[in-house]
Protein backbone atom coordinates (compact mmCIF):
# COMPACT_ATOMS: atom_id res chain seq x y z
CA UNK A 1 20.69 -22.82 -30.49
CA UNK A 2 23.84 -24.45 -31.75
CA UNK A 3 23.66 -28.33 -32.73
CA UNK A 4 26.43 -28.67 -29.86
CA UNK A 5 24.63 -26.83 -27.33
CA UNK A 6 21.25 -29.05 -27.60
CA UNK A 7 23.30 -32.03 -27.71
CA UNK A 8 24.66 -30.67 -24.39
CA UNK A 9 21.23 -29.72 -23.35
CA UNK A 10 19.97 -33.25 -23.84
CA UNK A 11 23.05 -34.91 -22.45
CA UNK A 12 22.38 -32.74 -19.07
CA UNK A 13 18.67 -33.79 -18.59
CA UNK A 14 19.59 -37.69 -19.16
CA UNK A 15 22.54 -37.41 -16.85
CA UNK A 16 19.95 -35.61 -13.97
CA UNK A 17 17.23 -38.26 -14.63
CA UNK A 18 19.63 -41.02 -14.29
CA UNK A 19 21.28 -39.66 -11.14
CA UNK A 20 24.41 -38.72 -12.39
CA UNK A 21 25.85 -36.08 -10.17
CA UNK A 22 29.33 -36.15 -11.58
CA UNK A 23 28.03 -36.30 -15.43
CA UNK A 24 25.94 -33.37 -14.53
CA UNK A 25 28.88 -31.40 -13.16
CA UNK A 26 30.80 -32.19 -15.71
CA UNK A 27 28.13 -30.83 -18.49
CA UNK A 28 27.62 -27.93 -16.62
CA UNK A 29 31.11 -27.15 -17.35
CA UNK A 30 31.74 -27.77 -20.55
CA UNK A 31 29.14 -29.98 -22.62
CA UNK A 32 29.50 -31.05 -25.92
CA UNK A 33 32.25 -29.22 -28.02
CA UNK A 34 33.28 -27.30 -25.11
CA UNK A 35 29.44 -25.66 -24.51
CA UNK A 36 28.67 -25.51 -21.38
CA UNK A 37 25.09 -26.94 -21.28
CA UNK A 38 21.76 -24.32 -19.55
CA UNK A 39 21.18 -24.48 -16.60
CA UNK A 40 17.18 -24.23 -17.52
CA UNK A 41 17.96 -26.83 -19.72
CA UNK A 42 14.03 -28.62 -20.84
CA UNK A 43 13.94 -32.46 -20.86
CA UNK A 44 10.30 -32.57 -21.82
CA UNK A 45 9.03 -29.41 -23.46
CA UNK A 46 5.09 -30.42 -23.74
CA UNK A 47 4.86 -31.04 -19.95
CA UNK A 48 7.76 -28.31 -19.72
CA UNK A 49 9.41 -30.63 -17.16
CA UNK A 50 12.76 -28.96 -16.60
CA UNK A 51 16.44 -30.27 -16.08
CA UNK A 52 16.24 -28.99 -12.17
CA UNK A 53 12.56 -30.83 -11.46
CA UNK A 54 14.38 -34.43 -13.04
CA UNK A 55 17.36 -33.51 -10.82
CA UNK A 56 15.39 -32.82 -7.86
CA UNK A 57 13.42 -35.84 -7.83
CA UNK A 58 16.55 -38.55 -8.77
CA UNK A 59 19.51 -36.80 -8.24
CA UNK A 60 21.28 -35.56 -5.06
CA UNK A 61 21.87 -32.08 -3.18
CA UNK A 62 25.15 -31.57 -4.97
CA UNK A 63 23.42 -32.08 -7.60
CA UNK A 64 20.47 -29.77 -7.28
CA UNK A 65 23.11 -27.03 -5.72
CA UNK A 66 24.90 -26.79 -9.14
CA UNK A 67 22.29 -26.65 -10.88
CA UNK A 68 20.80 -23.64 -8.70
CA UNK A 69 24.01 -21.83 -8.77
CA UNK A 70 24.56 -22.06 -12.40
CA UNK A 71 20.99 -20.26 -12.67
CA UNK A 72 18.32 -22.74 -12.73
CA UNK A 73 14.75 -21.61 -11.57
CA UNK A 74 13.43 -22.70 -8.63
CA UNK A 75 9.86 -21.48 -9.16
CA UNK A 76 9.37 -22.94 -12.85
CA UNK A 77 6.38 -24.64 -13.16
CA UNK A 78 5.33 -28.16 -15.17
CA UNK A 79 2.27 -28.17 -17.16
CA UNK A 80 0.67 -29.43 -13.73
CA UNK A 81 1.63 -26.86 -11.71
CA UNK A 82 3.84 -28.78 -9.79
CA UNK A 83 7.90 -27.14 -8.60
CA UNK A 84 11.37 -28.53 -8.15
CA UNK A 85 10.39 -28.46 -4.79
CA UNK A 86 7.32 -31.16 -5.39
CA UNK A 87 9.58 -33.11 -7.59
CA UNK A 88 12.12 -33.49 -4.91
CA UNK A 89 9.73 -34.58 -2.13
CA UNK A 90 9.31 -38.06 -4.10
CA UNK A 91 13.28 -37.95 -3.96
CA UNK A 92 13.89 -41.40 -1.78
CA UNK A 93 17.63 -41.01 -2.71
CA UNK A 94 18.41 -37.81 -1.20
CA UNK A 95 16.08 -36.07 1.09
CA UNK A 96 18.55 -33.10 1.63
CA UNK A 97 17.63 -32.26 -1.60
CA UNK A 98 13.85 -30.85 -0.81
CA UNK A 99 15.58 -29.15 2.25
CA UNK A 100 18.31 -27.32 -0.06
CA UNK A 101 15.21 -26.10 -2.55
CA UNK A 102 13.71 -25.00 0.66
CA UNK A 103 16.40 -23.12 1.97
CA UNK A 104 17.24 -21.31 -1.24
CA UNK A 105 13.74 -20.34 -2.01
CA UNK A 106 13.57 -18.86 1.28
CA UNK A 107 16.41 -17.04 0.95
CA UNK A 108 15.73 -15.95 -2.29
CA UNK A 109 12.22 -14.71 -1.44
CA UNK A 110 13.91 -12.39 1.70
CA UNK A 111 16.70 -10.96 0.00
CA UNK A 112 14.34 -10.21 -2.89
CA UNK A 113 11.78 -8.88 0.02
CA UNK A 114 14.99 -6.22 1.26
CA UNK A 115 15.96 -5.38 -2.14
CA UNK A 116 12.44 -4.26 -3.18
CA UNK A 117 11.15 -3.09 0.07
CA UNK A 118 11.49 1.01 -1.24
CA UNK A 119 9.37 -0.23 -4.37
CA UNK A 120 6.70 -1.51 -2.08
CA UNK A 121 6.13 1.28 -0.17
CA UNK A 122 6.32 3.77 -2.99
CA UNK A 123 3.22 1.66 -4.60
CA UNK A 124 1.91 1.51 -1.12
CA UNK A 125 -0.74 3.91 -2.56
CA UNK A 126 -1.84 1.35 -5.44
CA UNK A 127 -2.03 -1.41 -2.81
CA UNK A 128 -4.38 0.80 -0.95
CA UNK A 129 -6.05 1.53 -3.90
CA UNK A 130 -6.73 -2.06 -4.79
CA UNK A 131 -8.10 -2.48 -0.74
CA UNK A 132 -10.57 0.62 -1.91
CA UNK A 133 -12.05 -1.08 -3.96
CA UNK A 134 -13.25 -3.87 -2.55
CA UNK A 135 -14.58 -2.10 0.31
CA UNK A 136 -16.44 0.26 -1.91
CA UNK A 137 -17.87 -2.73 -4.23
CA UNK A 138 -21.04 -4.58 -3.16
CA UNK A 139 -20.92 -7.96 -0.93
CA UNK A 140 -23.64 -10.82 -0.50
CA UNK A 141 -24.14 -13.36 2.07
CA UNK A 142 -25.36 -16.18 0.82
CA UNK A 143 -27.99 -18.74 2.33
CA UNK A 144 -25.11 -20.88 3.38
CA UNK A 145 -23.65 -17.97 5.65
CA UNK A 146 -20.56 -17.36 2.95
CA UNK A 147 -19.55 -13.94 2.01
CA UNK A 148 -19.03 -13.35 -2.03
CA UNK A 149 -17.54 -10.01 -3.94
CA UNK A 150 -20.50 -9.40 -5.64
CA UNK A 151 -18.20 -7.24 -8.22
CA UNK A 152 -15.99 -10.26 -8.80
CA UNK A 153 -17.95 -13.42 -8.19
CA UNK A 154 -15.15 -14.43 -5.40
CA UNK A 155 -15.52 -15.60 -2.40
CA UNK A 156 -14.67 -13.55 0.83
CA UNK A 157 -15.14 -16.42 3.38
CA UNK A 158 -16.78 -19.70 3.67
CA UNK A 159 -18.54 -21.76 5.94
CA UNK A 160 -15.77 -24.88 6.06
CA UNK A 161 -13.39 -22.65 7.53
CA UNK A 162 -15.03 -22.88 10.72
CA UNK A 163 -12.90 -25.26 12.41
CA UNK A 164 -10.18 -23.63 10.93
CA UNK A 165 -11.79 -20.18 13.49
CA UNK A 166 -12.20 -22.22 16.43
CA UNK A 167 -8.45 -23.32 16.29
CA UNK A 168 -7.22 -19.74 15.62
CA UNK A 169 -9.66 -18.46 18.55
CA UNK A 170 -8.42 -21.24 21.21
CA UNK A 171 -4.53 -20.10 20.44
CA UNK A 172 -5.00 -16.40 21.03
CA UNK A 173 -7.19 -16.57 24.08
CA UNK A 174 -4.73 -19.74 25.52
CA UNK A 175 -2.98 -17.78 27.48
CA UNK A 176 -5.25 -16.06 29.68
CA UNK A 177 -8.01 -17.70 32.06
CA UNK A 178 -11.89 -16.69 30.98
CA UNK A 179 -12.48 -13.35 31.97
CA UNK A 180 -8.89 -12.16 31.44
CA UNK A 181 -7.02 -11.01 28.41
CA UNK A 182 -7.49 -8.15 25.75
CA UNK A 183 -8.13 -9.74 22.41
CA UNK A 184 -8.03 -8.23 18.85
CA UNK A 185 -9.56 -9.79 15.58
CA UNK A 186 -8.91 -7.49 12.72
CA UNK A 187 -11.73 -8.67 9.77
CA UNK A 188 -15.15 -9.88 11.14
CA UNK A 189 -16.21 -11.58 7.28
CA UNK A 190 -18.38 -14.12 8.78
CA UNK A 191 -18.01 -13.44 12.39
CA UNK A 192 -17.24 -17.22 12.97
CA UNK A 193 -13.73 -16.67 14.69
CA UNK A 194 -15.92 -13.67 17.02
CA UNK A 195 -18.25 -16.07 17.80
CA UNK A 196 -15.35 -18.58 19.07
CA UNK A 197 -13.44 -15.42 21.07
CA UNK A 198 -16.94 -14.63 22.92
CA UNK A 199 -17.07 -18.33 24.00
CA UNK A 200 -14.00 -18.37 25.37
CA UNK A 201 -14.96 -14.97 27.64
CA UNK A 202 -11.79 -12.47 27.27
CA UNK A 203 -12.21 -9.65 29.54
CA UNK A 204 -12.01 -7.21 26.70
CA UNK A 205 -13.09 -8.11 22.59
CA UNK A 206 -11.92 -5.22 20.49
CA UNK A 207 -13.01 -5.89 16.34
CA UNK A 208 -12.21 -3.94 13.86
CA UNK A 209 -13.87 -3.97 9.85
CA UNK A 210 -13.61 -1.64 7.08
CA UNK A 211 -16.33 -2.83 4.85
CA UNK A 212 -19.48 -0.97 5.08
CA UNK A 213 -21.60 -4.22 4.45
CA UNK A 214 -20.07 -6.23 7.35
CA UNK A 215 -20.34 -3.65 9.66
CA UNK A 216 -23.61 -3.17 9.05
CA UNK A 217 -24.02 -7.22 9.17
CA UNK A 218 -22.13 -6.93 12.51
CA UNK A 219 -24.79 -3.84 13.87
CA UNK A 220 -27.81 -5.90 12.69
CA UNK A 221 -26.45 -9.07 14.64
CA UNK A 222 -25.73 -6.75 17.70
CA UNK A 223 -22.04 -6.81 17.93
CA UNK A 224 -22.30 -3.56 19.40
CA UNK A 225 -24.18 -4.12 21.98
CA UNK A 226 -22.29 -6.58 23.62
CA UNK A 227 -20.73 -5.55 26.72
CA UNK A 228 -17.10 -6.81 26.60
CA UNK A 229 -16.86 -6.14 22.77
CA UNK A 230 -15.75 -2.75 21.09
CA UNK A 231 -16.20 -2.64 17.34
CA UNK A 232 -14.24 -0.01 14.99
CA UNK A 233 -15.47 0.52 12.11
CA UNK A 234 -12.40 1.32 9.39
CA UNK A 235 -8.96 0.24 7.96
CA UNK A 236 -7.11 -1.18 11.00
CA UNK A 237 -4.27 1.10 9.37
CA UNK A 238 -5.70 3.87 10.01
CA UNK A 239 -6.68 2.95 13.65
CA UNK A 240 -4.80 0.12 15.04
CA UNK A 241 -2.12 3.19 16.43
CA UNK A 242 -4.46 4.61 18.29
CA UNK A 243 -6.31 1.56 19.47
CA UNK A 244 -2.46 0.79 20.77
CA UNK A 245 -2.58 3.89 22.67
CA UNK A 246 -5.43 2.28 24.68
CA UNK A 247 -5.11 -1.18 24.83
CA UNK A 248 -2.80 -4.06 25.07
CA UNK A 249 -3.57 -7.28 23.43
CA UNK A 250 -3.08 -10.70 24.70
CA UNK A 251 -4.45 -12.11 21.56
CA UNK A 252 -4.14 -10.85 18.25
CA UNK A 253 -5.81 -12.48 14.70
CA UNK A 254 -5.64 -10.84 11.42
CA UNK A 255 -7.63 -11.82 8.40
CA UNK A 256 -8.60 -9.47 6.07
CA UNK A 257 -9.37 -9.33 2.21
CA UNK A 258 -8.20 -7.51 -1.02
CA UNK A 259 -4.72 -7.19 0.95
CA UNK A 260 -1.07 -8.04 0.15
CA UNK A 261 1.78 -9.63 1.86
CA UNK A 262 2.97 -6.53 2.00
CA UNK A 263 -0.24 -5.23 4.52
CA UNK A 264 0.63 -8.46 6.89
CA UNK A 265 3.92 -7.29 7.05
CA UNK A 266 3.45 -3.72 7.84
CA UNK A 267 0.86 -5.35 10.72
CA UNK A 268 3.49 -6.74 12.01
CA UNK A 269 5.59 -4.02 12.35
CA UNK A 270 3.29 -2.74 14.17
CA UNK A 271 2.44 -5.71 16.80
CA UNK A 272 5.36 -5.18 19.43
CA UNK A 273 3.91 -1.98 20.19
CA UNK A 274 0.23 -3.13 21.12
CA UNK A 275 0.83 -6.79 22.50
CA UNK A 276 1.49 -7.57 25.79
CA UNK A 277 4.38 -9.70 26.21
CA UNK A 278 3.29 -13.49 26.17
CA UNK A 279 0.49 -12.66 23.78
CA UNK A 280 -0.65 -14.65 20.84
CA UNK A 281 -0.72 -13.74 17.16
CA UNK A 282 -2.40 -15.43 14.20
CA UNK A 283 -3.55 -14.75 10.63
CA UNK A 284 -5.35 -16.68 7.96
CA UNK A 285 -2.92 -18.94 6.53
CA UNK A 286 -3.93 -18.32 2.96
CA UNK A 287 -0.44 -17.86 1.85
CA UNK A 288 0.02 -19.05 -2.24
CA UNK A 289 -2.30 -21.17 -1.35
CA UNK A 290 -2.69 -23.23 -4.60
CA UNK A 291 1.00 -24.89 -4.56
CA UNK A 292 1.98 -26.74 -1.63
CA UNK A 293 6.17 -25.75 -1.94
CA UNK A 294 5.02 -22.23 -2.32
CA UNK A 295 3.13 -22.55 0.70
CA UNK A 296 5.77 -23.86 2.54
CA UNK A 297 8.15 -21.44 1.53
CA UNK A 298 5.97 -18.20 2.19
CA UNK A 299 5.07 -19.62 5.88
CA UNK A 300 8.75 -20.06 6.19
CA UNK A 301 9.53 -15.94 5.29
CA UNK A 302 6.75 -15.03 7.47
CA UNK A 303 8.60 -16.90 10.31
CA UNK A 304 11.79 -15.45 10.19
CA UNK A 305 10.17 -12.23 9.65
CA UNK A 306 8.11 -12.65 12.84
CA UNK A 307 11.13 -13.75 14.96
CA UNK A 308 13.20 -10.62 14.05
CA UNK A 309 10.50 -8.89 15.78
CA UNK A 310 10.56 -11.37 18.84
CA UNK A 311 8.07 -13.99 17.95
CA UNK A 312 8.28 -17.48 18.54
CA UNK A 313 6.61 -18.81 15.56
CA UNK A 314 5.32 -22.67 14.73
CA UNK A 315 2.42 -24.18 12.66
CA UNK A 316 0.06 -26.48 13.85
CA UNK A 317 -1.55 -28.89 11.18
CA UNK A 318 -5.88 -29.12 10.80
CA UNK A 319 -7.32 -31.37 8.16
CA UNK A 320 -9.62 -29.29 5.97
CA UNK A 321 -11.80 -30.66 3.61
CA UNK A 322 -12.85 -28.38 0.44
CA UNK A 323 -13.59 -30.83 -1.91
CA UNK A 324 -17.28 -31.71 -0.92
CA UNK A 325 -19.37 -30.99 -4.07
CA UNK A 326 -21.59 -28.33 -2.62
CA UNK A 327 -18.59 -26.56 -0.79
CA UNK A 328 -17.70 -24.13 -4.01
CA UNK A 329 -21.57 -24.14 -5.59
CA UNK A 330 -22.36 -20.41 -4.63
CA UNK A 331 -18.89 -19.27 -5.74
CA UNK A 332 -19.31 -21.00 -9.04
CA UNK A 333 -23.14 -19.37 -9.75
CA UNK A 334 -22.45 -16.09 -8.58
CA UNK A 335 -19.21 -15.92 -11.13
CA UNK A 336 -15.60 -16.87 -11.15
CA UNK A 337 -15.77 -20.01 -8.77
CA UNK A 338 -12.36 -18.87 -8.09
CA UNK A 339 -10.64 -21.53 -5.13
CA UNK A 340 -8.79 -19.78 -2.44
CA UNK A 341 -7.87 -23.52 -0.44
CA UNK A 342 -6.51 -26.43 -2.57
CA UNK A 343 -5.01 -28.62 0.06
CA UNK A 344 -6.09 -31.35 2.48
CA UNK A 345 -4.39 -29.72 5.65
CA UNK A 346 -4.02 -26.57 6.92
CA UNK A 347 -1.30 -25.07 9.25
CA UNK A 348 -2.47 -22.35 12.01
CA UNK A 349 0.52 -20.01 12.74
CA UNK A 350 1.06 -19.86 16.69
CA UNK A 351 3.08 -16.66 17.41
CA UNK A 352 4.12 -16.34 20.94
CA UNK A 353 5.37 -12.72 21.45
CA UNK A 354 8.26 -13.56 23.65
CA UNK A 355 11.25 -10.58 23.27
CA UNK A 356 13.78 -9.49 23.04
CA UNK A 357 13.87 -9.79 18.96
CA UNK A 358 16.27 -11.71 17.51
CA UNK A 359 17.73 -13.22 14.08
CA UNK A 360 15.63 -16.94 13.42
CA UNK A 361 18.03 -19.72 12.73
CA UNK A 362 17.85 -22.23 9.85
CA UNK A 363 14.11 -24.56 10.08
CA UNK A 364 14.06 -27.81 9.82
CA UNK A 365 11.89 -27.72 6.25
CA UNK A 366 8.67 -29.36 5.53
CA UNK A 367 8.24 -33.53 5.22
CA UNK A 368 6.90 -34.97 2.00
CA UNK A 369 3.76 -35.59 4.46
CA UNK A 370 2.88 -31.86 4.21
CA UNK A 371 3.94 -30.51 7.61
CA UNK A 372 5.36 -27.11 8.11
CA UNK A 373 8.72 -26.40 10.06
């Protein structure tokens, strides 16, 4: 790199940190000796803090627009993991700045989700591959109640999610009185969300698992023997169809592992042809679940995604705590200790099937305080 270039390089980063929207501009233009100075320009290269996080965080929305159209990254990463988008929630200058990082990650994120959507299917087969495997490895529930991937050392599902269940359970069964309603849970793991449906007395509790070792956790506990609940043992792709051929749901939750985003997309595809209207859907909200703007912005694609297919879609914040000291022990003996929650709250998706479908307008994004549009 030229002499003239860094100089312009530097020169961009000081003009960002000190709030200088019109220096900033200006650089981007023509820097130093007529070079235009990089969009990905680094201000500090040990933390790898980056021209767009210092603009972000003390600069304004024209600002941080420039800088994105010129080619900056909005998914670059500090040393501590943390995003333009993090950077610009401690922005007390400009708070349209967060929701511009917002926007354009989401938009980013669907028109790379369009453009790629042949590419996914074709390795459809992989994906299914990957799901194979897990259901052919060995699984171990612990004394605790928690499910681990014996193969990996991961954990499947844990005991502190339980609150997290009894929320999901309460929003697909709210719509119908005890007694009433068709309900669906596709992934028994634990059977803690079950547990919650059955209290809650639908008329009709269809579950469907594809691991050999659950279901046969599910037969020992006598799932099947309950009157009101049908259990299908398989991949709910290859029998969700024709469980739509006999049923319509009033509730639907979906939580499965060793899946992709692209699996809870093709479920939902699927959902307008087996829900009743005014039905309830919900999934695990374990979307990028170790960075909070990531978070926000995958719960965001899922929402617009949902509403094309005619559901109205918000989040509803739980506190969660993960951070007890016993909470990851059997995760961390068995192998990896791998963390699939890092945050304090957690935001249950309430999808009210309402049709007709139609386009989903611009959200309101997430505060600095955490919560979801």
């Amino acid at each position: 790199m030229s002499a003239g270039a860094q100089n312009s390089n530097r020169a961009l980063c000081n003009a960002a940190r000190a709030g200088d929207t019109a220096e900033v501009l200006r650089l981007l233009g023509a820097g130093e000796d007529g070079r235009a100075a990089s969009p990905n320009a680094v201000f500090d290269p040990v933390n790898n803090v980056t021209v767009l996080m210092l603009a972000a965080e003390h600069g304004s929305a024209a600002m941080v627009h420039a800088l994105l159209d010129a080619g900056a990254s909005w998914q670059e990463r500090s040393l501590d993991g943390a995003t333009p988008g993090e950077y610009a929630m401690a922005n007390t200058k400009d708070r349209e700045c967060f929701k511009l990082l917002l926007e354009w990650a989401v938009q980013c994120e669907m028109i790379l989700g369009a453009a790629t959507l042949k590419q996914r299917e074709e390795e459809e087969a992989q994906h299914i591959s990957s799901n194979e495997e897990y259901l052919s490895s060995s699984i171990k529930y612990t004394e605790d109640g928690d499910i681990i991937d014996e193969s990996s050392g991961d954990a499947v599902m844990m005991e502190w999610e339980t609150p997290l269940m009894e929320r999901h359970a309460m929003e697909i069964t709210s719509r119908k009185e005890p007694g009433e309603g068709v309900v669906l849970n596709i992934g028994f793991g634990m059977g803690i969300i079950d547990r919650f449906i059955e209290r809650e007395r639908p008329k009709q509790h269809v579950i469907i698992e594809a691991h050999p070792d659950v279901y046969k956790q599910m037969i020992r506990l006598g799932w099947d023997k309950k009157p009101n609940v049908k259990v299908v043992f398989g991949r709910w792709q290859d029998v969700i169809d024709e469980l739509g051929l006999t049923f319509k749901f009033d509730g639907v939750f979906f939580d499965t592992y060793g899946e992709y985003w692209e699996d809870m997309v093709a479920l939902h595809r699927r959902l307008p042809a087996i829900m009743n209207e005014g039905g309830v859907y919900s999934f695990f909200n374990g979307l990028s679940p170790d960075n909070i703007f990531f978070h926000l912005v995958a719960g965001e694609v899922a929402r617009r995604e949902l509403n094309e297919l005619g559901f109205s879609v918000s989040f509803s914040p739980v506190k969660v705590d993960t951070v007890g000291s016993t909470t990851w022990d059997s995760v961390e003996k068995m192998g990896s200790g791998r963390r699939y929650w890092h945050f304090d709250q957690y935001f249950v998706p309430v999808c009210v099937f309402t049709r007709p479908a139609g386009p989903a307008g611009p959200a309101e994004p997430a505060s600095p305080g955490g919560e979801l549009p």
